[in-house]
Protein backbone atom coordinates (compact mmCIF):
# COMPACT_ATOMS: atom_id res chain seq x y z
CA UNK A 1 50.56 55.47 -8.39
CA UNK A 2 48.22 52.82 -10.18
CA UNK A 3 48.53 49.55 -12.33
CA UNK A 4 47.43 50.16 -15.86
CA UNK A 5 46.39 47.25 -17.71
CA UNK A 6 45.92 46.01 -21.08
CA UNK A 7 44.67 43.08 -22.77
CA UNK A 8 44.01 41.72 -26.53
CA UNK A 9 44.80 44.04 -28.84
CA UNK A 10 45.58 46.68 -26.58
CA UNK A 11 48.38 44.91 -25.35
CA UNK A 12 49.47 44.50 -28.66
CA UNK A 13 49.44 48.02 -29.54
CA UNK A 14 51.20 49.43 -26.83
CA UNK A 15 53.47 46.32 -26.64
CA UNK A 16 53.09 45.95 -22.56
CA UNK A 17 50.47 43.95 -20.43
CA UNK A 18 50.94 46.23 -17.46
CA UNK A 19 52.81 49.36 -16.12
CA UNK A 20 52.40 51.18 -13.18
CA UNK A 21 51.63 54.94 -13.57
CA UNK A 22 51.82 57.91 -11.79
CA UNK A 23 48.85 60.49 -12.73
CA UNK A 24 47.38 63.79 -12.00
CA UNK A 25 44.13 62.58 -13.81
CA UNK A 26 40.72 62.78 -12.35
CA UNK A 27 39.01 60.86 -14.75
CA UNK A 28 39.56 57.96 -16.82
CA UNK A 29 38.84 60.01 -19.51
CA UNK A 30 41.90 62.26 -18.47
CA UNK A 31 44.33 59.17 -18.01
CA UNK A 32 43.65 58.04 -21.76
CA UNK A 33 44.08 61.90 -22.53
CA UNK A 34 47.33 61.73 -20.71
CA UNK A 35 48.66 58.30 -22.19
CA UNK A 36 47.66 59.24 -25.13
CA UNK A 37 49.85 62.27 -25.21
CA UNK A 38 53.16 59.78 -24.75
CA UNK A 39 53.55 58.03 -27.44
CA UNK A 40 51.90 57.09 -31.10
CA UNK A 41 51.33 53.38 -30.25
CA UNK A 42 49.19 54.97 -27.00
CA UNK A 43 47.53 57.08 -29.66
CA UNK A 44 46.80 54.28 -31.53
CA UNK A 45 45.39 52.01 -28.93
CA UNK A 46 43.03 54.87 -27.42
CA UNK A 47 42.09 56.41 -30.90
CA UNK A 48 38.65 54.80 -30.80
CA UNK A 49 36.93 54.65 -27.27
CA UNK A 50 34.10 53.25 -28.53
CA UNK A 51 35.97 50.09 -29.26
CA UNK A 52 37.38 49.85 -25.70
CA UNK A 53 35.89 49.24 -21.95
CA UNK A 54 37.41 50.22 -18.78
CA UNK A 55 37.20 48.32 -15.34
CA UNK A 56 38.51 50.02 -12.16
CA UNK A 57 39.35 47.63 -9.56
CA UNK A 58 37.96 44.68 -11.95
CA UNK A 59 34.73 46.15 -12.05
CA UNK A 60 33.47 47.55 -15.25
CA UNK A 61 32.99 51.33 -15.44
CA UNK A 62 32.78 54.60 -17.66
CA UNK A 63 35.44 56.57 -19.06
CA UNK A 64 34.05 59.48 -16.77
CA UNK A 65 34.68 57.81 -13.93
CA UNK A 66 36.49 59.19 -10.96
CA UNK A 67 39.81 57.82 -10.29
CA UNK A 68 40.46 58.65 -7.04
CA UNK A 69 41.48 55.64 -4.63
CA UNK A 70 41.19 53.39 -7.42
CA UNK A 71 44.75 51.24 -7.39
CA UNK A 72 44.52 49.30 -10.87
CA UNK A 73 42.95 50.05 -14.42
CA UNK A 74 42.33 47.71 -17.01
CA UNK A 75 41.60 48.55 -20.96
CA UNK A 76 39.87 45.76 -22.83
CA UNK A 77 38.01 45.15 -26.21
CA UNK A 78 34.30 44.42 -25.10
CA UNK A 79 33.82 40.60 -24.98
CA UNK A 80 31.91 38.80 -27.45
CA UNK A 81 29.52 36.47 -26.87
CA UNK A 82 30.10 32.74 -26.06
């Protein structure tokens, strides 16, 4: 089991700031796969990677990252500058 959460527009899309998930999914890559597969409005939110980062255990990381041991994911825009 793991926290997945989202934020800006994300959030939006899917219409929840958090959920807790249980996956078979190796890689973040696979999770999005996976959530994706649910619903449209997942579909949606995931349909452009590019647009989106990923932080596992609040630090930043790849969409091929491993998620093994890792308790909470977060999906973001990227931030712009300030």
């Amino acid at each position: 089991m793991m926290d997945v959460l989202y934020f800006a527009w994300v959030r939006e899309r899917i219409g929840l700031p958090k959920e807790r998930v249980e996956t078979r999914a190796a890689t973040v890559s696979e999770l999005v796969a996976e959530l994706s597969a649910r619903e449209e409005r997942y579909a949606l939110a995931f349909s452009d990677l590019t647009a989106l980062r990923v932080a596992l255990d609040q630090e930043l990381s790849d969409f091929d990252a491993p998620l093994e041991g890792v308790r909470e994911v977060a999906f973001f825009p990227p931030m712009t500058g300030g």
